[in-house]
N, C-alpha and C. Protein backbone atom coordinates (compact mmCIF):
# COMPACT_ATOMS: atom_id res chain seq x y z
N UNK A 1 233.23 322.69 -87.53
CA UNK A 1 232.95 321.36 -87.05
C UNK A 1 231.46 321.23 -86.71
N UNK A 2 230.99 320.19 -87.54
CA UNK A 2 229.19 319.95 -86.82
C UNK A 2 229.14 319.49 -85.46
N UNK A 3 228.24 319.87 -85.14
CA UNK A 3 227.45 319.39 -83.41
C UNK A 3 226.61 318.33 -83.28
N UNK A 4 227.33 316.97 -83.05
CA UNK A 4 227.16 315.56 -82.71
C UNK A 4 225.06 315.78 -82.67
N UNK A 5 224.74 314.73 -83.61
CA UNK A 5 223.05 314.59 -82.95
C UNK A 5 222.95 313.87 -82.34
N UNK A 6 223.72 312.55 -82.38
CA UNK A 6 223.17 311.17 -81.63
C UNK A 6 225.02 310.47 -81.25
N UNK A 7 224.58 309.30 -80.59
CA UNK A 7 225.21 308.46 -79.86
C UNK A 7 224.49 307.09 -79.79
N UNK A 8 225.45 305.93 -79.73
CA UNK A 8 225.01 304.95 -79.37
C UNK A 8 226.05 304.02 -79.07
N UNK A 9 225.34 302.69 -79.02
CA UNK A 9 226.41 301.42 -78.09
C UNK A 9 225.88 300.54 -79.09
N UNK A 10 226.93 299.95 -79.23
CA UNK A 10 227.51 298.49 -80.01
C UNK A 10 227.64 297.21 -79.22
N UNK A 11 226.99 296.57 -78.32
CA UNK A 11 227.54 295.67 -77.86
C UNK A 11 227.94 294.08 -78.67
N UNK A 12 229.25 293.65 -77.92
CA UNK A 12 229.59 292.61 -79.03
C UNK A 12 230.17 291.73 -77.45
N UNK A 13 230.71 290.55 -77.57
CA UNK A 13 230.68 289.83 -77.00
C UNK A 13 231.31 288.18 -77.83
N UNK A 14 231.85 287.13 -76.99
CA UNK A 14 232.54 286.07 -77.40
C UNK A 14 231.79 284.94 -76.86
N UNK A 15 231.25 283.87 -78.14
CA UNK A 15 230.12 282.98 -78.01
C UNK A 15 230.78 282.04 -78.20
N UNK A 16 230.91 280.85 -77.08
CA UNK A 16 231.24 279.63 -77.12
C UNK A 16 232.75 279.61 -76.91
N UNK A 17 233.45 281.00 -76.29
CA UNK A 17 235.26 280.69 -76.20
C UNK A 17 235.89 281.32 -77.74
N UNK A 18 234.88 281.40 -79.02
CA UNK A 18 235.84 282.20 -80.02
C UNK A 18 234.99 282.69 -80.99
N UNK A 19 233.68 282.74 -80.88
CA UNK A 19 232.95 283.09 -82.18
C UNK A 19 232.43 284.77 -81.60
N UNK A 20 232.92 285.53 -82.61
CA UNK A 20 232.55 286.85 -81.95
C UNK A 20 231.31 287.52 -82.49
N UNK A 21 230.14 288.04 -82.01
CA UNK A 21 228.98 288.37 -82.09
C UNK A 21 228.39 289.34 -81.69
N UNK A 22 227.52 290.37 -81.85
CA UNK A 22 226.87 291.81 -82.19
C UNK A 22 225.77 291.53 -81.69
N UNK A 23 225.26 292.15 -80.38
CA UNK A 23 223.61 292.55 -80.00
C UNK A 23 223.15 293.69 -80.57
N UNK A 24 222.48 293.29 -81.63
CA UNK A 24 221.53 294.39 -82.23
C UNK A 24 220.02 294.01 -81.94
N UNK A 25 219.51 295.46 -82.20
CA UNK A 25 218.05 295.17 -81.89
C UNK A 25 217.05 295.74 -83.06
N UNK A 26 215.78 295.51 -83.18
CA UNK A 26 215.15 295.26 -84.17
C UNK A 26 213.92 296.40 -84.10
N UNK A 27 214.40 297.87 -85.19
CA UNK A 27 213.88 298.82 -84.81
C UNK A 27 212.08 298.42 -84.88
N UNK A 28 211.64 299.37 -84.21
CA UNK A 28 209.81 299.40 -84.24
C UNK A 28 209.80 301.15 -84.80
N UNK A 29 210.36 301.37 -85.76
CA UNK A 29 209.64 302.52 -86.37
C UNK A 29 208.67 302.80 -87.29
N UNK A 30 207.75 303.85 -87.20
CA UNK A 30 207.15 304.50 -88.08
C UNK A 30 207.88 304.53 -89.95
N UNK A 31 209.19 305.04 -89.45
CA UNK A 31 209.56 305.23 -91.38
C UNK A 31 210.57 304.03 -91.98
N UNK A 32 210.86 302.76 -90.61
CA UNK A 32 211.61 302.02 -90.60
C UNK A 32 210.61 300.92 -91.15
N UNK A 33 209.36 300.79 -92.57
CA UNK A 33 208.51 300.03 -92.65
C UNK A 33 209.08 298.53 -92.62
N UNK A 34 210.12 297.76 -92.96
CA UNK A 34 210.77 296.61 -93.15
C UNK A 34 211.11 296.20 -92.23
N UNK A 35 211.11 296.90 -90.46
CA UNK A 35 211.75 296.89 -89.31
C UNK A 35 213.50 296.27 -89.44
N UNK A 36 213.72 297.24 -89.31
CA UNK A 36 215.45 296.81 -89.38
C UNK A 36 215.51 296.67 -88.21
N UNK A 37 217.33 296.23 -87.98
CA UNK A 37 218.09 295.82 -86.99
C UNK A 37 218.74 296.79 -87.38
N UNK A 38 219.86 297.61 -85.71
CA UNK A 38 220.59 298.14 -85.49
C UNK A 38 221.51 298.29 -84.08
N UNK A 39 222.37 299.11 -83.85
CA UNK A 39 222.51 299.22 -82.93
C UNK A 39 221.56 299.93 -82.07
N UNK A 40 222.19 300.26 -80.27
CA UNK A 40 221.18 301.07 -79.31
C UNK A 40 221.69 302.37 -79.43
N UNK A 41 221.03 303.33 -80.26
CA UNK A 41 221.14 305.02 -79.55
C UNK A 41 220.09 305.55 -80.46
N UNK A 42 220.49 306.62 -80.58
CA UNK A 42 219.32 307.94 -81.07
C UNK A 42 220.22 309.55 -80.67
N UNK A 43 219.04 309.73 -80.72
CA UNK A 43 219.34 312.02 -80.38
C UNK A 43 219.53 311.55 -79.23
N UNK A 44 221.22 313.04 -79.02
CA UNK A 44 220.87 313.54 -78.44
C UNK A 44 220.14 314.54 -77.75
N UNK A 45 220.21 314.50 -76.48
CA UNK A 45 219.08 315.89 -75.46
C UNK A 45 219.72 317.01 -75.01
N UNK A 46 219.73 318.00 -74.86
CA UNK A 46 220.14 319.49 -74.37
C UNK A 46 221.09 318.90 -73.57
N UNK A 47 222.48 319.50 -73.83
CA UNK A 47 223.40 319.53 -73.12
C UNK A 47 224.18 318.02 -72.76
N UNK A 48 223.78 316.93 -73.24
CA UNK A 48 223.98 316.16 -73.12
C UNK A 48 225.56 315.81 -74.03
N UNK A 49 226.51 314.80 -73.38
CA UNK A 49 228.02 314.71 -73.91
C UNK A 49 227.60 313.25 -74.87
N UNK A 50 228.66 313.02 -76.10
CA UNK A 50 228.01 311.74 -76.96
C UNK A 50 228.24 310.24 -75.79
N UNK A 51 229.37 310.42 -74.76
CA UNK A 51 229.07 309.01 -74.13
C UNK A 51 227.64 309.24 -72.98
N UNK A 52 227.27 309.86 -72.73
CA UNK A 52 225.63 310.80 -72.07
C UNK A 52 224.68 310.41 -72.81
N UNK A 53 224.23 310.73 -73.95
CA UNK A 53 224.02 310.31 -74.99
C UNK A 53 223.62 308.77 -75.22
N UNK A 54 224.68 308.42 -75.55
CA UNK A 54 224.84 306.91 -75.58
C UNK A 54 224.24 305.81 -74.18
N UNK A 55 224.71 305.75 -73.80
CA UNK A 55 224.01 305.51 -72.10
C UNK A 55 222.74 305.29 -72.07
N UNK A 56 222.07 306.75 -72.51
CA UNK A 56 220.73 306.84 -71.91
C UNK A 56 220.41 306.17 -73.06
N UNK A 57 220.57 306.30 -74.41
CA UNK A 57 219.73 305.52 -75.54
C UNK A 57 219.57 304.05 -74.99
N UNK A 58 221.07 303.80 -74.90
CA UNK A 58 221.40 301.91 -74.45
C UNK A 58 220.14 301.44 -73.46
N UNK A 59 220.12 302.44 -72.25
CA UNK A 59 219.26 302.02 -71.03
C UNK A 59 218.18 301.92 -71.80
N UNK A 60 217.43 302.76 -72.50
CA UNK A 60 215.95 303.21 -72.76
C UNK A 60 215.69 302.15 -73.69
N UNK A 61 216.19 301.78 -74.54
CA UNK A 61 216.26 300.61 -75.88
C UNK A 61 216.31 299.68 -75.70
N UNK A 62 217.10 299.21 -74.35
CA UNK A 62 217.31 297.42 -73.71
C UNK A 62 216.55 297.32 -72.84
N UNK A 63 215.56 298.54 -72.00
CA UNK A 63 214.69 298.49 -71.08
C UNK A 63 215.11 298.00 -70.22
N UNK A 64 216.40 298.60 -69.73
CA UNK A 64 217.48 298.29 -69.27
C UNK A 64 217.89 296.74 -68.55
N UNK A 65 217.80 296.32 -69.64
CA UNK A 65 218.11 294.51 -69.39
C UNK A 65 219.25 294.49 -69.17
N UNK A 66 219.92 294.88 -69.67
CA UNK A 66 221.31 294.61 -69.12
C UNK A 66 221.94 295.05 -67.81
N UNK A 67 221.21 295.14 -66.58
CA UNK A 67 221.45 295.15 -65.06
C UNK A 67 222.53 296.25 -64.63
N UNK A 68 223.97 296.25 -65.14
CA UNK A 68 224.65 296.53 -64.20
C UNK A 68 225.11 298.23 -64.88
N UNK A 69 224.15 298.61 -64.73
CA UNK A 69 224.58 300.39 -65.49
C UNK A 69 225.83 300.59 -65.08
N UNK A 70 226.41 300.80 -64.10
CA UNK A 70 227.46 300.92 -63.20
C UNK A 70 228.88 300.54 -64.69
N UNK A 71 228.64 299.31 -64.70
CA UNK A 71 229.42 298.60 -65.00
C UNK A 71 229.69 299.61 -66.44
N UNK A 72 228.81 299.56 -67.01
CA UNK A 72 228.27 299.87 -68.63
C UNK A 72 228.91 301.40 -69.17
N UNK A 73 228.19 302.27 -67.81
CA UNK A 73 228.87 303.55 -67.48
C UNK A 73 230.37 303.83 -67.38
N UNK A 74 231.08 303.09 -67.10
CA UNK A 74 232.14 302.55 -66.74
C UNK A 74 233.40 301.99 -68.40
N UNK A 75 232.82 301.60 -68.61
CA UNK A 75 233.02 301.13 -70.43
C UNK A 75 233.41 301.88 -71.39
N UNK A 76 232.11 302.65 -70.75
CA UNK A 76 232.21 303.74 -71.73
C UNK A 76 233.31 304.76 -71.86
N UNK A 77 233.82 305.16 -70.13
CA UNK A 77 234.79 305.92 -70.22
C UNK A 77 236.92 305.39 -70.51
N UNK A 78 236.58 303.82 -70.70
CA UNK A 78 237.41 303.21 -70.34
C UNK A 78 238.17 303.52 -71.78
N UNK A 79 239.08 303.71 -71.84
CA UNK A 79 240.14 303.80 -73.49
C UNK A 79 239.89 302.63 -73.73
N UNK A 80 240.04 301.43 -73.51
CA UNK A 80 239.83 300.74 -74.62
C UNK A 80 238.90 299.55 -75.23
N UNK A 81 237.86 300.91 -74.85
CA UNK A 81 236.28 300.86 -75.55
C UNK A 81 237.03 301.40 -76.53
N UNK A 82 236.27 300.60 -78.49
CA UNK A 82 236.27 301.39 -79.48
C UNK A 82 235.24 302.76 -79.35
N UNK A 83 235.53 304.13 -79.84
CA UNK A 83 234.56 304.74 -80.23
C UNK A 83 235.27 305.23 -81.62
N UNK A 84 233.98 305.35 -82.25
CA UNK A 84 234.31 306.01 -83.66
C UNK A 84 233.47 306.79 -83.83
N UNK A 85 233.96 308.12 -84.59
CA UNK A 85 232.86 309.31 -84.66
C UNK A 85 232.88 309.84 -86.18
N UNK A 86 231.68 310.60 -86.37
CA UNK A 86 231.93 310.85 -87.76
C UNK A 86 231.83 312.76 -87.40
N UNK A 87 232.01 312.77 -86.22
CA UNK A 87 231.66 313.97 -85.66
C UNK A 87 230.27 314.38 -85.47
N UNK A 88 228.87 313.35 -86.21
CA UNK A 88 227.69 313.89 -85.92
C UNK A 88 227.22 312.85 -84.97
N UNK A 89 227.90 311.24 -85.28
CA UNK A 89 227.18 310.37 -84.17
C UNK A 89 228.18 309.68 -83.89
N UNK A 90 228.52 309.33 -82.86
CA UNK A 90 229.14 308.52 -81.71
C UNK A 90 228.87 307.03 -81.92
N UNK A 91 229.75 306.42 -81.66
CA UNK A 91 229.52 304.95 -81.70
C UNK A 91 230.54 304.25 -80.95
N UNK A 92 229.91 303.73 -79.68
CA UNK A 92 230.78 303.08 -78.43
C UNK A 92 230.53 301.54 -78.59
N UNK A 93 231.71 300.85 -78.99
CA UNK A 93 231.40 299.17 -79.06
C UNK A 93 232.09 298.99 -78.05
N UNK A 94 231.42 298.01 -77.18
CA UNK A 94 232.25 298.00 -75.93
C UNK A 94 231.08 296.24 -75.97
N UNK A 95 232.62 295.68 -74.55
CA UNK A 95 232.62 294.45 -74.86
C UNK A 95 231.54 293.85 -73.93
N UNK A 96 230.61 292.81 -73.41
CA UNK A 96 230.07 292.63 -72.71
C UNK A 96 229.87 291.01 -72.27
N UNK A 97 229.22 290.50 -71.15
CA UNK A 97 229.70 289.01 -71.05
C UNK A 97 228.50 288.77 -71.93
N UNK A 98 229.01 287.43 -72.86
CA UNK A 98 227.88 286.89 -73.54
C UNK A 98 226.86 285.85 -72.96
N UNK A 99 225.41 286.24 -73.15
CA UNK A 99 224.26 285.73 -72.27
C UNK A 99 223.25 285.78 -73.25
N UNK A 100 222.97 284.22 -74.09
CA UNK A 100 221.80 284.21 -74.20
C UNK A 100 220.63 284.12 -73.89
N UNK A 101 220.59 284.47 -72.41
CA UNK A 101 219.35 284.52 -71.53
C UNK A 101 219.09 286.49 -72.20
N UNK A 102 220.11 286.85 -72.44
CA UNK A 102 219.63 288.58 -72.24
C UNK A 102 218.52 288.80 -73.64
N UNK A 103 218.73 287.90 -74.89
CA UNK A 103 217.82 288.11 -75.98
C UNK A 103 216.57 287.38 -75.46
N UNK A 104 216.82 285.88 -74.93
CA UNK A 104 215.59 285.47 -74.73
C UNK A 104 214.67 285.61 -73.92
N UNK A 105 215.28 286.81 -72.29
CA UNK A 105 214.12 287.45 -71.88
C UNK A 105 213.28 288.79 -72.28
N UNK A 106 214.16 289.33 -73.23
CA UNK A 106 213.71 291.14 -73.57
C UNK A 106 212.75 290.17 -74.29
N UNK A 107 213.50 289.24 -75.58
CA UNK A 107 212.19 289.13 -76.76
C UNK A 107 210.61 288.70 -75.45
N UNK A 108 210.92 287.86 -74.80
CA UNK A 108 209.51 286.83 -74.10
C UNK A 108 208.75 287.86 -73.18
N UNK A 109 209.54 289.40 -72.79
CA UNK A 109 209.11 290.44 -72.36
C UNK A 109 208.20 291.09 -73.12
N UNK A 110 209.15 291.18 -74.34
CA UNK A 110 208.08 292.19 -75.74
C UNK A 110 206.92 291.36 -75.96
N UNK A 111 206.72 289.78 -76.26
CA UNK A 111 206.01 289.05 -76.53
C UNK A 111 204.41 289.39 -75.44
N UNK A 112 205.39 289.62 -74.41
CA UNK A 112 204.03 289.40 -73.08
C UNK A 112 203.16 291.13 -73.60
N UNK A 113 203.84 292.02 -73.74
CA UNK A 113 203.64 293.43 -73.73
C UNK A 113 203.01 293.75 -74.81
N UNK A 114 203.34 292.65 -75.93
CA UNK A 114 202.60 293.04 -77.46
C UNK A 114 200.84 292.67 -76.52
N UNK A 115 200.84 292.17 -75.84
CA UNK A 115 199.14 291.71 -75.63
C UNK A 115 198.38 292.96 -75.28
N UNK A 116 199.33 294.05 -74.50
CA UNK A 116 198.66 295.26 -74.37
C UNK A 116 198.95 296.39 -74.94
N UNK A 117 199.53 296.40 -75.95
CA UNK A 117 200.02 297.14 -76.86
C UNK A 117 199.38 297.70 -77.85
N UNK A 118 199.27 298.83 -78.41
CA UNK A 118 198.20 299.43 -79.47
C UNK A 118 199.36 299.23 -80.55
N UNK A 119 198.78 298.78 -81.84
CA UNK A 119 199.71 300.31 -82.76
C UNK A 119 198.89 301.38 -83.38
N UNK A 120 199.76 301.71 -83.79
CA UNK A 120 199.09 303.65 -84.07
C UNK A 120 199.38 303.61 -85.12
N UNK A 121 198.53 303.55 -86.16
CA UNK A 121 198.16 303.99 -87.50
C UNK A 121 198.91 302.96 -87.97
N UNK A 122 198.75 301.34 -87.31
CA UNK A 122 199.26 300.40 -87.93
C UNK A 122 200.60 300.15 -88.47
N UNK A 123 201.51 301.25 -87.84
CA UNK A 123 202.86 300.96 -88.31
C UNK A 123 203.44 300.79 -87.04
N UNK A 124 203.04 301.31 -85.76
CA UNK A 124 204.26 300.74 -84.86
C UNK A 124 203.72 300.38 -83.23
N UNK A 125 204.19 299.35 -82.92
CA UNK A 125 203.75 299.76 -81.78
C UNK A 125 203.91 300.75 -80.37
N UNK A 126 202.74 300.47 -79.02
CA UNK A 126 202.62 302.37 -78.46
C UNK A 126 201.83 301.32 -77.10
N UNK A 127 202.81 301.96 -76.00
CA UNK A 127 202.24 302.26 -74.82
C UNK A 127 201.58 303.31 -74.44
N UNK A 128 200.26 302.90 -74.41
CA UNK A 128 199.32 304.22 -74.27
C UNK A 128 199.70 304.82 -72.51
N UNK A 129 199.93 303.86 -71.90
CA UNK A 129 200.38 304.70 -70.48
C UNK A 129 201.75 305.37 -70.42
N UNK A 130 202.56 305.30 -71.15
CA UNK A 130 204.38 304.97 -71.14
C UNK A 130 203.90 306.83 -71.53
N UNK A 131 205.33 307.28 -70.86
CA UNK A 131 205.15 308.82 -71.32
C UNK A 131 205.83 308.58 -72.47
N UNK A 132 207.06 308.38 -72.85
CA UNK A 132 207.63 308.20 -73.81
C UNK A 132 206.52 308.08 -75.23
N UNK A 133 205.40 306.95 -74.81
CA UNK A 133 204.98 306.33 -75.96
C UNK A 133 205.45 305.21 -77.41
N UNK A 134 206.82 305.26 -77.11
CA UNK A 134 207.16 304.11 -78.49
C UNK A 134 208.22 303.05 -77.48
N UNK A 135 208.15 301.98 -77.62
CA UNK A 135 209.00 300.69 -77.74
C UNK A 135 209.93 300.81 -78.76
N UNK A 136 211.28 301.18 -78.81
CA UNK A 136 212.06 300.98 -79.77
C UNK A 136 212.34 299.86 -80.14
N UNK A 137 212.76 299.03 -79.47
CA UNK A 137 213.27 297.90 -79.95
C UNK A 137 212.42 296.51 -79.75
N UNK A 138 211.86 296.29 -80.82
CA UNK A 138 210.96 294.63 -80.55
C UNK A 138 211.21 293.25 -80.46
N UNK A 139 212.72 293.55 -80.49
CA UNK A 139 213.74 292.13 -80.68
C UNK A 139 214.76 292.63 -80.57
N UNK A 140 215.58 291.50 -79.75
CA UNK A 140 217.21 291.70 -79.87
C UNK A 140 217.76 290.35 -80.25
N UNK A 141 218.96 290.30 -80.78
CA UNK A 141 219.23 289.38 -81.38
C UNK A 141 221.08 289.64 -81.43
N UNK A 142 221.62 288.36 -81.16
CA UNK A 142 223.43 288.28 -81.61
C UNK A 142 223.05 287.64 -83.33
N UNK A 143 223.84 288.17 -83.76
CA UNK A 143 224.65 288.29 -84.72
C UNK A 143 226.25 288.25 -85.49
N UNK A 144 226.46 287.52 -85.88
CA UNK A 144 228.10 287.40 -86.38
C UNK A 144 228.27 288.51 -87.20
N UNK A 145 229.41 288.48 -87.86
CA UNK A 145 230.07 289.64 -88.61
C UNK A 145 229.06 289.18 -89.96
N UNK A 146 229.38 288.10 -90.18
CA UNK A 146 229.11 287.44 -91.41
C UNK A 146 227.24 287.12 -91.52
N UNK A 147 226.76 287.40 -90.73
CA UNK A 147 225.56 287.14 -90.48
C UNK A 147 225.02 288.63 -90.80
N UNK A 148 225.50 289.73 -90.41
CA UNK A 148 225.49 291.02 -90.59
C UNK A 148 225.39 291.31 -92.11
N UNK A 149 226.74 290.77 -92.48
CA UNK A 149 226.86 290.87 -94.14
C UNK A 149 225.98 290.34 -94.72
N UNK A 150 225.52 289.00 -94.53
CA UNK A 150 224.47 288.24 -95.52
C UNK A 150 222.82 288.84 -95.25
N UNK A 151 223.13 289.34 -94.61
CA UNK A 151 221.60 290.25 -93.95
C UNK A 151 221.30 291.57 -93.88
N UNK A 152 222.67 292.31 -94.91
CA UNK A 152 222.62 293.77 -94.93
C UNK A 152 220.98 294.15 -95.45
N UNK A 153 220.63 293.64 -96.08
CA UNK A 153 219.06 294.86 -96.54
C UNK A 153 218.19 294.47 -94.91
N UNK A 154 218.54 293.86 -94.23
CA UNK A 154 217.50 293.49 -92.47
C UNK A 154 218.34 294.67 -92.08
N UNK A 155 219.47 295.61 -91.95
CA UNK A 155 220.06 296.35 -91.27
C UNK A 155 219.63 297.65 -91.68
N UNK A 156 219.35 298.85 -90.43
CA UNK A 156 219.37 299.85 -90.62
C UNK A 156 220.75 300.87 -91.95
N UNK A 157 220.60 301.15 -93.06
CA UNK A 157 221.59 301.53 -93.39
C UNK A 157 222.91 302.58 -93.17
N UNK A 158 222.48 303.27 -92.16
CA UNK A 158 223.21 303.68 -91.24
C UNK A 158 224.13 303.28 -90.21
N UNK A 159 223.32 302.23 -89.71
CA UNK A 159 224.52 300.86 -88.95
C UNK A 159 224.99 300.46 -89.71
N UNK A 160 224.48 299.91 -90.53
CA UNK A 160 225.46 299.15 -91.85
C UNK A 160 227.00 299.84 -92.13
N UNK A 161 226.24 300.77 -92.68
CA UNK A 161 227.56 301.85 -93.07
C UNK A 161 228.48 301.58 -92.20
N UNK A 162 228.28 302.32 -90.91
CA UNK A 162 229.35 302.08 -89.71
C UNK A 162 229.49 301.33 -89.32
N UNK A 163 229.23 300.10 -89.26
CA UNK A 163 229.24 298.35 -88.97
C UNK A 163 230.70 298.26 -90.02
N UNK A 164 230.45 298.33 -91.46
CA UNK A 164 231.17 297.68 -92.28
C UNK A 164 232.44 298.63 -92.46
N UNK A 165 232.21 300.20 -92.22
CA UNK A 165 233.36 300.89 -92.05
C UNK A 165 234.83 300.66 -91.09
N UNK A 166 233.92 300.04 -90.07
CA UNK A 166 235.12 300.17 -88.83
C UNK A 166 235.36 298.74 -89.09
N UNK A 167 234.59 297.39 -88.92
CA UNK A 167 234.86 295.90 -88.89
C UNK A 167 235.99 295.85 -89.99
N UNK A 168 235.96 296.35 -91.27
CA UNK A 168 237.41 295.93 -92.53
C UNK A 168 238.52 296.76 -91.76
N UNK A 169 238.60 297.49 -90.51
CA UNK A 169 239.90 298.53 -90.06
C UNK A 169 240.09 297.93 -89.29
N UNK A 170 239.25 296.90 -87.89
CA UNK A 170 239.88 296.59 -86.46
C UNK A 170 239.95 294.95 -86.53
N UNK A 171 241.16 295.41 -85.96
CA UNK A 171 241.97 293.77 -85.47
C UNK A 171 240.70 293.06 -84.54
N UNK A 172 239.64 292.69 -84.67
CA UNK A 172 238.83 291.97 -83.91
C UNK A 172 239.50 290.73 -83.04
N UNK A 173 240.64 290.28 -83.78
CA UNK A 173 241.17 289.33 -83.26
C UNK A 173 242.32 289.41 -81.83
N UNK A 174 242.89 290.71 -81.67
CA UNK A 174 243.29 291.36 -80.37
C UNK A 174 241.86 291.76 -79.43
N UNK A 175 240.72 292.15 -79.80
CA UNK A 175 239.61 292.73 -78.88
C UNK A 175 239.33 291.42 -78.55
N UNK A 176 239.17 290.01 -79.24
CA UNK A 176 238.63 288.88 -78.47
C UNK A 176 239.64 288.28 -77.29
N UNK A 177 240.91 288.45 -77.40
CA UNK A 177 241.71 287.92 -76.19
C UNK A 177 241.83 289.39 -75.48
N UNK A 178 240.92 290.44 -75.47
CA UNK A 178 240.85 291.32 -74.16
C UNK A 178 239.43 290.45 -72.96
């Protein structure tokens, strides 16, 4: 059996009482030249478990906009959060209240931050004070199922994959009356 590299979170959410929708965010990588959209995770770190994992990517990627860790932490361990594994990466879709205040302050955040922002060798941008050094995500954005589909080459192909793997298997229509 391989040893999980990464983890991440799916958040999805119910817009307007029935339209169901995907917060993805809009990578800032170096080899990602087209900047895709994906979900929140990455590697994992020494010793770290895939919902551990997952968590910390979510926090570090949403710059932790989404307030209530507690809550989030919580989700994660709950059964009936989807996770699906391929045994190397983790993938926790778990449900969240829908708030379009949460895209339109990260983006008007990134907006303010691009003013002091370098990029480095013109492909991405870099907090020269930040230990970390990279901004993962330069946008977040909801998304429909169908919005996903008509926009697969904007998607990381890796989300894709697992986007379109699990969405043709789950009753979406039981997860929206949870």
């Amino acid at each position: 059996m391989k040893k999980f590299i990464g983890a991440g979170i799916l958040p999805y959410a119910i817009r307007q009482g029935s339209e169901l929708v995907f917060l993805l965010g809009l990578e800032n990588r170096k080899k990602d030249k087209n900047k895709l959209y994906s979900d929140f995770g990455g590697r994992r770190e020494k010793n770290e478990t895939p919902s551990a994992t997952a968590y910390r990517e979510f926090v570090e990627e949403t710059m932790d906009m989404m307030g209530n860790n507690a809550k989030i932490k919580e989700l994660l361990k709950n059964p009936s959060v989807l996770h699906i594994s391929d045994n190397t990466y983790h993938e926790y879709i778990i449900k969240i209240d829908f708030n379009e205040d949460i895209t339109n302050t990260y983006n008007r955040i990134i907006n303010m931050l691009k003013k002091c922002m370098k990029y480095k060798n013109k492909k991405y941008l870099t907090i020269p004070s930040c230990p970390v050094g990279l901004l993962e995500k330069t946008e977040m954005c909801w998304f429909t199922a169908k919005e996903i589909y008509e926009n697969k080459k904007k998607m990381r192909p890796i989300f894709f994959k697992t986007f379109s793997g699990f969405y043709n298997k789950v009753k979406f229509d039981k997860i929206k009356k949870n």
